[in-house]
C-alpha atoms as a PDB file:
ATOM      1  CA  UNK A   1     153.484  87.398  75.764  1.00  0.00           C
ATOM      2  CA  UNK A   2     150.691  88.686  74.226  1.00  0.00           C
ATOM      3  CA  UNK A   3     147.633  91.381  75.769  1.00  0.00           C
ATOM      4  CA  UNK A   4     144.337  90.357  73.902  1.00  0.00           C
ATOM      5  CA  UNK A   5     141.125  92.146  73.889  1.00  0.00           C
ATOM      6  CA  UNK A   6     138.339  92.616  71.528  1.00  0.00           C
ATOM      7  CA  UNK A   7     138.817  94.002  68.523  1.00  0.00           C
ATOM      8  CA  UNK A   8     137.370  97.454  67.922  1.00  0.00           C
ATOM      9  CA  UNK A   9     137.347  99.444  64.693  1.00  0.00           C
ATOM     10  CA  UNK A  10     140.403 100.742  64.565  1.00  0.00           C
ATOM     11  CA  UNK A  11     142.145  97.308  64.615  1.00  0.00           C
ATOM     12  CA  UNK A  12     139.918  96.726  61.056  1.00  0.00           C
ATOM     13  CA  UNK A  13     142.441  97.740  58.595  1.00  0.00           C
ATOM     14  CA  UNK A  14     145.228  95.773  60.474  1.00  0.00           C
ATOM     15  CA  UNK A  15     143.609  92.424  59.931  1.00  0.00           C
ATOM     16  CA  UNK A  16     142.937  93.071  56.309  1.00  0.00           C
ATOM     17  CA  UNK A  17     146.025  93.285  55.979  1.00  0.00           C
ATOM     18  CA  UNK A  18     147.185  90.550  58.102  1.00  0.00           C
ATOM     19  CA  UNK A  19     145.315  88.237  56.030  1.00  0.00           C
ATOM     20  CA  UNK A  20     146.323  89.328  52.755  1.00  0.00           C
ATOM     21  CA  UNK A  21     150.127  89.214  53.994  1.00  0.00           C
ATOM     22  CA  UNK A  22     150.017  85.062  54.752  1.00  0.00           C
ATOM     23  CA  UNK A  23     149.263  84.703  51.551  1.00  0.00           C
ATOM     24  CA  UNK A  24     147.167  81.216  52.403  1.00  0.00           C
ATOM     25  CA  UNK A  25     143.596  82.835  51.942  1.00  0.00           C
ATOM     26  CA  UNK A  26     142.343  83.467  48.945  1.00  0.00           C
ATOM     27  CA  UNK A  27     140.103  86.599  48.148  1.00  0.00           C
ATOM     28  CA  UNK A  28     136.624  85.519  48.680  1.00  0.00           C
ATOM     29  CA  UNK A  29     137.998  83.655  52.593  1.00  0.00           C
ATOM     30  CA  UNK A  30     139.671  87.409  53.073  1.00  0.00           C
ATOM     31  CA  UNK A  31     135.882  88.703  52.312  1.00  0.00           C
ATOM     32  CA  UNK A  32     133.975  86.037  54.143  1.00  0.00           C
ATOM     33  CA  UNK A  33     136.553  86.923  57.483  1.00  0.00           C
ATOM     34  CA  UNK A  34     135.974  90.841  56.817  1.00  0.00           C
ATOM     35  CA  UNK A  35     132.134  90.358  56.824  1.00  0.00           C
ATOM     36  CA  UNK A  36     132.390  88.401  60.432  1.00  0.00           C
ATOM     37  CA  UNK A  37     134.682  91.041  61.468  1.00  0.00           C
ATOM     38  CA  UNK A  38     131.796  94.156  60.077  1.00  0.00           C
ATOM     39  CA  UNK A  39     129.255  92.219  61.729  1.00  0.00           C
ATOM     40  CA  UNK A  40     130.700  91.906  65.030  1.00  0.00           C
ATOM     41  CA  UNK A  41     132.208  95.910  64.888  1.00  0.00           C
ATOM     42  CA  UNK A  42     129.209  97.312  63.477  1.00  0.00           C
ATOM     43  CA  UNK A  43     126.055  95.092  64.412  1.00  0.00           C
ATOM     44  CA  UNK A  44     125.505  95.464  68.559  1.00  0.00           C
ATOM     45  CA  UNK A  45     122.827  93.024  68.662  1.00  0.00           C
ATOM     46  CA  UNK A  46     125.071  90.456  66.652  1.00  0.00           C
ATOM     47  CA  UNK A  47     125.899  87.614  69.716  1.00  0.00           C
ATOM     48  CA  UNK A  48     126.973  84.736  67.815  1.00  0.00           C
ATOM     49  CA  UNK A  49     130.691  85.189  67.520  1.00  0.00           C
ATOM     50  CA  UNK A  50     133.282  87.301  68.988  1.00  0.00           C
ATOM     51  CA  UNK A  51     136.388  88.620  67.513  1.00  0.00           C
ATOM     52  CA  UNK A  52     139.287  89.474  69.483  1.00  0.00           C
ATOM     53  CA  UNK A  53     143.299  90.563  68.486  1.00  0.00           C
ATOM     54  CA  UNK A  54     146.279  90.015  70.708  1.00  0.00           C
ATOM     55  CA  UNK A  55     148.794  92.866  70.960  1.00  0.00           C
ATOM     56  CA  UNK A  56     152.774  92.695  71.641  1.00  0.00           C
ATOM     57  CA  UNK A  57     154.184  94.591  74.556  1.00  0.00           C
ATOM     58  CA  UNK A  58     154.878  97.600  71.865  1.00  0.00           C
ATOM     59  CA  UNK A  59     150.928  97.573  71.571  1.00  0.00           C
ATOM     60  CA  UNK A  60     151.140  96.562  67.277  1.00  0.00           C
ATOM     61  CA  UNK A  61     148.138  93.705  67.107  1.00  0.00           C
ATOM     62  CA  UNK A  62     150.333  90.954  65.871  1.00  0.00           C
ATOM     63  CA  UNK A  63     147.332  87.760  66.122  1.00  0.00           C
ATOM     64  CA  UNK A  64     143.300  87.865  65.556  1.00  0.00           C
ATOM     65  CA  UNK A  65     140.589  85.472  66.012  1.00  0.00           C
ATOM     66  CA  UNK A  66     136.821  84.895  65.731  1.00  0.00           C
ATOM     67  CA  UNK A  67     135.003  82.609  67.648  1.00  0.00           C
ATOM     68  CA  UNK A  68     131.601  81.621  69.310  1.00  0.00           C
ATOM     69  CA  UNK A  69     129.136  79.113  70.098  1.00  0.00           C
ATOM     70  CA  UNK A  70     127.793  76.789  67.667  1.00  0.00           C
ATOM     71  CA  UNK A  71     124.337  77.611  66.358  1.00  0.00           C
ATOM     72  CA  UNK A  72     121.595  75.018  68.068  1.00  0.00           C
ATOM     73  CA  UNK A  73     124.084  73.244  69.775  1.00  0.00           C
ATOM     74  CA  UNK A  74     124.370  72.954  73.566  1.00  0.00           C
ATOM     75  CA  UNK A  75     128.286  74.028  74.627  1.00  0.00           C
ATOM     76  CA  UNK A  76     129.960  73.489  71.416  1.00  0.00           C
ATOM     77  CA  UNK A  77     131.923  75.989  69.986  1.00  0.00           C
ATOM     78  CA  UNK A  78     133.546  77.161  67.448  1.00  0.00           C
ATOM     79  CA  UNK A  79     136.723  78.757  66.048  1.00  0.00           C
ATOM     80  CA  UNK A  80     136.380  80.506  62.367  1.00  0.00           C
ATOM     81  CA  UNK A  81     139.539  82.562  62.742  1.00  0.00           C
ATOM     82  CA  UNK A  82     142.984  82.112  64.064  1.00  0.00           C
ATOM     83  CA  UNK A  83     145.636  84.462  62.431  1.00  0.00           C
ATOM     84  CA  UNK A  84     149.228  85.180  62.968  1.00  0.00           C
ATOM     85  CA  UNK A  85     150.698  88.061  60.901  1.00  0.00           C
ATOM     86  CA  UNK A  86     153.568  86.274  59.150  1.00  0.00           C
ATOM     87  CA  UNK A  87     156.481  87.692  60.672  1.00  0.00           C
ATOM     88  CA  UNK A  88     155.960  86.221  63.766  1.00  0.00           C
ATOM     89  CA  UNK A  89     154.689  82.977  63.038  1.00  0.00           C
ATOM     90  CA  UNK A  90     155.662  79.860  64.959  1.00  0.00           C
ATOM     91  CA  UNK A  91     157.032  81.961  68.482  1.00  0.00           C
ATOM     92  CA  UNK A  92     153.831  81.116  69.845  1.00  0.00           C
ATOM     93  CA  UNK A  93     151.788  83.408  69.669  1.00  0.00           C
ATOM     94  CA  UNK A  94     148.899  81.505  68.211  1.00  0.00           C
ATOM     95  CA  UNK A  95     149.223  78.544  70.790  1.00  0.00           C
ATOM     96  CA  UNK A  96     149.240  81.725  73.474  1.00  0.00           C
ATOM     97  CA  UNK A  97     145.808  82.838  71.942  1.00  0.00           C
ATOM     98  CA  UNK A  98     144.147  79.383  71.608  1.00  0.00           C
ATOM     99  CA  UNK A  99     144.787  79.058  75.293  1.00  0.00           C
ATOM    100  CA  UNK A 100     143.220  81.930  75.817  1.00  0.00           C
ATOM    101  CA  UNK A 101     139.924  81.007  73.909  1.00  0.00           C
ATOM    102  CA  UNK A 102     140.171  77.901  75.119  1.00  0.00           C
ATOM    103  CA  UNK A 103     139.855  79.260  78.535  1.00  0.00           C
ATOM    104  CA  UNK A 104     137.221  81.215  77.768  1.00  0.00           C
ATOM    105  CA  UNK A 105     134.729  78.788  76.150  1.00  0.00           C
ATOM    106  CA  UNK A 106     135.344  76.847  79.551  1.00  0.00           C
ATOM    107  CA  UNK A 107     134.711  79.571  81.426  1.00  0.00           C
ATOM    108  CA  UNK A 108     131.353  79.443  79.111  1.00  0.00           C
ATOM    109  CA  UNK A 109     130.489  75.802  79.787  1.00  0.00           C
ATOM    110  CA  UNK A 110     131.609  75.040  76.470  1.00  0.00           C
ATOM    111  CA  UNK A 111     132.466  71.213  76.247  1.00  0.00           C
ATOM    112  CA  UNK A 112     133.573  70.578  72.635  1.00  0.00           C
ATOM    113  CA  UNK A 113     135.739  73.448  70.048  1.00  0.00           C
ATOM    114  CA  UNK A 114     135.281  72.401  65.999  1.00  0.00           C
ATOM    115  CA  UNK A 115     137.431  73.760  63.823  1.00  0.00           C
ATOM    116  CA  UNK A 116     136.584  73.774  59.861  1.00  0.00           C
ATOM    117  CA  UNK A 117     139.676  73.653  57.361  1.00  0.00           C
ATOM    118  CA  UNK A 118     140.181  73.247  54.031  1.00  0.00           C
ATOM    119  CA  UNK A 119     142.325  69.899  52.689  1.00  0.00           C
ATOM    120  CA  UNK A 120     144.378  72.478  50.502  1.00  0.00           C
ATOM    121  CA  UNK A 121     147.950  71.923  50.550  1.00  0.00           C
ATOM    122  CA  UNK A 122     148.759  75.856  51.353  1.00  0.00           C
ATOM    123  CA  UNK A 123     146.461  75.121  54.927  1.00  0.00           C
ATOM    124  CA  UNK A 124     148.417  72.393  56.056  1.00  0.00           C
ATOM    125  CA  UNK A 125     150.291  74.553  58.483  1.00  0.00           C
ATOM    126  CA  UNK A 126     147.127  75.053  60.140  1.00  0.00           C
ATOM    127  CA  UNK A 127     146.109  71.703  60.239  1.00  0.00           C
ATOM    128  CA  UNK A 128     149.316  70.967  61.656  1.00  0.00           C
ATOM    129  CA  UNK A 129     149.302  73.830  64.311  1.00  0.00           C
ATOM    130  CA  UNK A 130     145.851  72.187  65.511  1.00  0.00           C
ATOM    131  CA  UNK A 131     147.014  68.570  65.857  1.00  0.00           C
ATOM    132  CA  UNK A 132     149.808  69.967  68.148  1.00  0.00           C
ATOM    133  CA  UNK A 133     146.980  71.123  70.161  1.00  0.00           C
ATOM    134  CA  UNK A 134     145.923  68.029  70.414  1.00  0.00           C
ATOM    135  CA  UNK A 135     142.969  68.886  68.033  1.00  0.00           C
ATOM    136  CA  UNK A 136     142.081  65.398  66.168  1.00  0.00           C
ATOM    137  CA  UNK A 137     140.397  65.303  62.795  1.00  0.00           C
ATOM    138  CA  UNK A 138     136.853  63.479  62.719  1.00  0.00           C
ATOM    139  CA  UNK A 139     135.685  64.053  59.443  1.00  0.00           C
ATOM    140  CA  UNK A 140     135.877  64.763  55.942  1.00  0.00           C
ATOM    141  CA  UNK A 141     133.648  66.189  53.331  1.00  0.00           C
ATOM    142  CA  UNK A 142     134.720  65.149  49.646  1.00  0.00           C
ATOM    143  CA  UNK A 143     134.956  67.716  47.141  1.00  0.00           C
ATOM    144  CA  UNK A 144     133.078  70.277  49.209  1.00  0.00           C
ATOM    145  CA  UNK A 145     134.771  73.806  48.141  1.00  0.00           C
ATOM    146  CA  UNK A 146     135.159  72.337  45.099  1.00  0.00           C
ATOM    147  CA  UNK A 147     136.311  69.394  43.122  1.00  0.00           C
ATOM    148  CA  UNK A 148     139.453  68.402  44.305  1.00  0.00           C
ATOM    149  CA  UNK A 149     138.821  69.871  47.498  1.00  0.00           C
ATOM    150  CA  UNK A 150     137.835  68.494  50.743  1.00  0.00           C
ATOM    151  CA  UNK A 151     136.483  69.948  53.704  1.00  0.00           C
ATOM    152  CA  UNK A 152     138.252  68.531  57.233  1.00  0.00           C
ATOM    153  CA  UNK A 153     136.611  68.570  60.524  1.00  0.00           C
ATOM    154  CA  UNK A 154     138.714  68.570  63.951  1.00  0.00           C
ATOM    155  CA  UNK A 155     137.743  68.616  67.523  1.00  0.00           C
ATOM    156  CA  UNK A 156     138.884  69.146  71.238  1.00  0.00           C
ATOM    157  CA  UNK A 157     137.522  68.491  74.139  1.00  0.00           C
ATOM    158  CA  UNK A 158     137.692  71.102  76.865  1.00  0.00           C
ATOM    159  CA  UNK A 159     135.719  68.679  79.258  1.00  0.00           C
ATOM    160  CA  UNK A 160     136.379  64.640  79.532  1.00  0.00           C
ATOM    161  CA  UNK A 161     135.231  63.278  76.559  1.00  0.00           C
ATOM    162  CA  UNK A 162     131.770  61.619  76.999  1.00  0.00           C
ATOM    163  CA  UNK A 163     131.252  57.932  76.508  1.00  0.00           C
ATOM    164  CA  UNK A 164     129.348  56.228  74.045  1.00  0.00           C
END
């Protein structure tokens, strides 16, 4: 069981190095998640995302994430960070902290979570991890990082799924 709370600045050089240890990411994803994570701890009128770390009982932050609603949408959200520090993967301890956002983006009034992965082979764990949570892909975007490529769109719906 994990305690999560939001990150503060201390918790800064812990992540870095989090993300470097999976070695999944490369070095410009490790930048673009250490800007979200200077903007949040350093920018107080920044309100579109929030980043918070789960801690084991030994207080070590073992998980981080960084989330928020979806720019011009109306309860959408979504999830731009969900990491594991490799040691501990699949106990878990991400599933634990998904709940937990998941909880809190209905707690929000958030009706919909999109997730956007890369079709690289080294992310298929995560694409994995979110079909178990019954996340379901509904799109694709050929050659969109670059040739070769793709990026993959998947959803969840917190609230019953509307009709069409």
């Amino acid at each position: 069981m994990i305690s999560i709370r939001a990150m503060v600045s201390h918790d800064r050089e812990i992540v870095y190095e989090m993300l470097q240890k999976t070695g999944v990411f490369s070095v410009q994803a490790i930048n673009l998640a250490m800007e979200y994570i200077d903007a949040y701890l350093f920018n107080a009128d920044q309100e579109e995302y929030r980043v918070v770390v789960g801690e084991e009982a030994q207080g070590q932050v073992v998980v981080f994430a960084c989330f928020g609603p979806a720019a011009g949408t109306e309860g959408t959200s979504r999830i731009y960070w969900l990491v594991v520090t490799p040691a501990l993967q699949h106990q878990g301890i991400g599933s634990e902290m998904l709940s937990w956002i998941e909880e809190r983006m209905r707690e929000e009034g958030m009706r919909l979570v999109v997730i956007e992965v890369t079709s690289e082979e080294r992310h298929a764990a995560f694409v994995r991890f979110f079909l178990e949570q019954n996340y379901r892909q509904v799109g694709r975007i050929r050659n969109y990082f670059r040739a070769g490529e793709d990026m993959l769109f998947y959803i969840k719906y917190l609230q019953a799924e509307p009709s069409c």
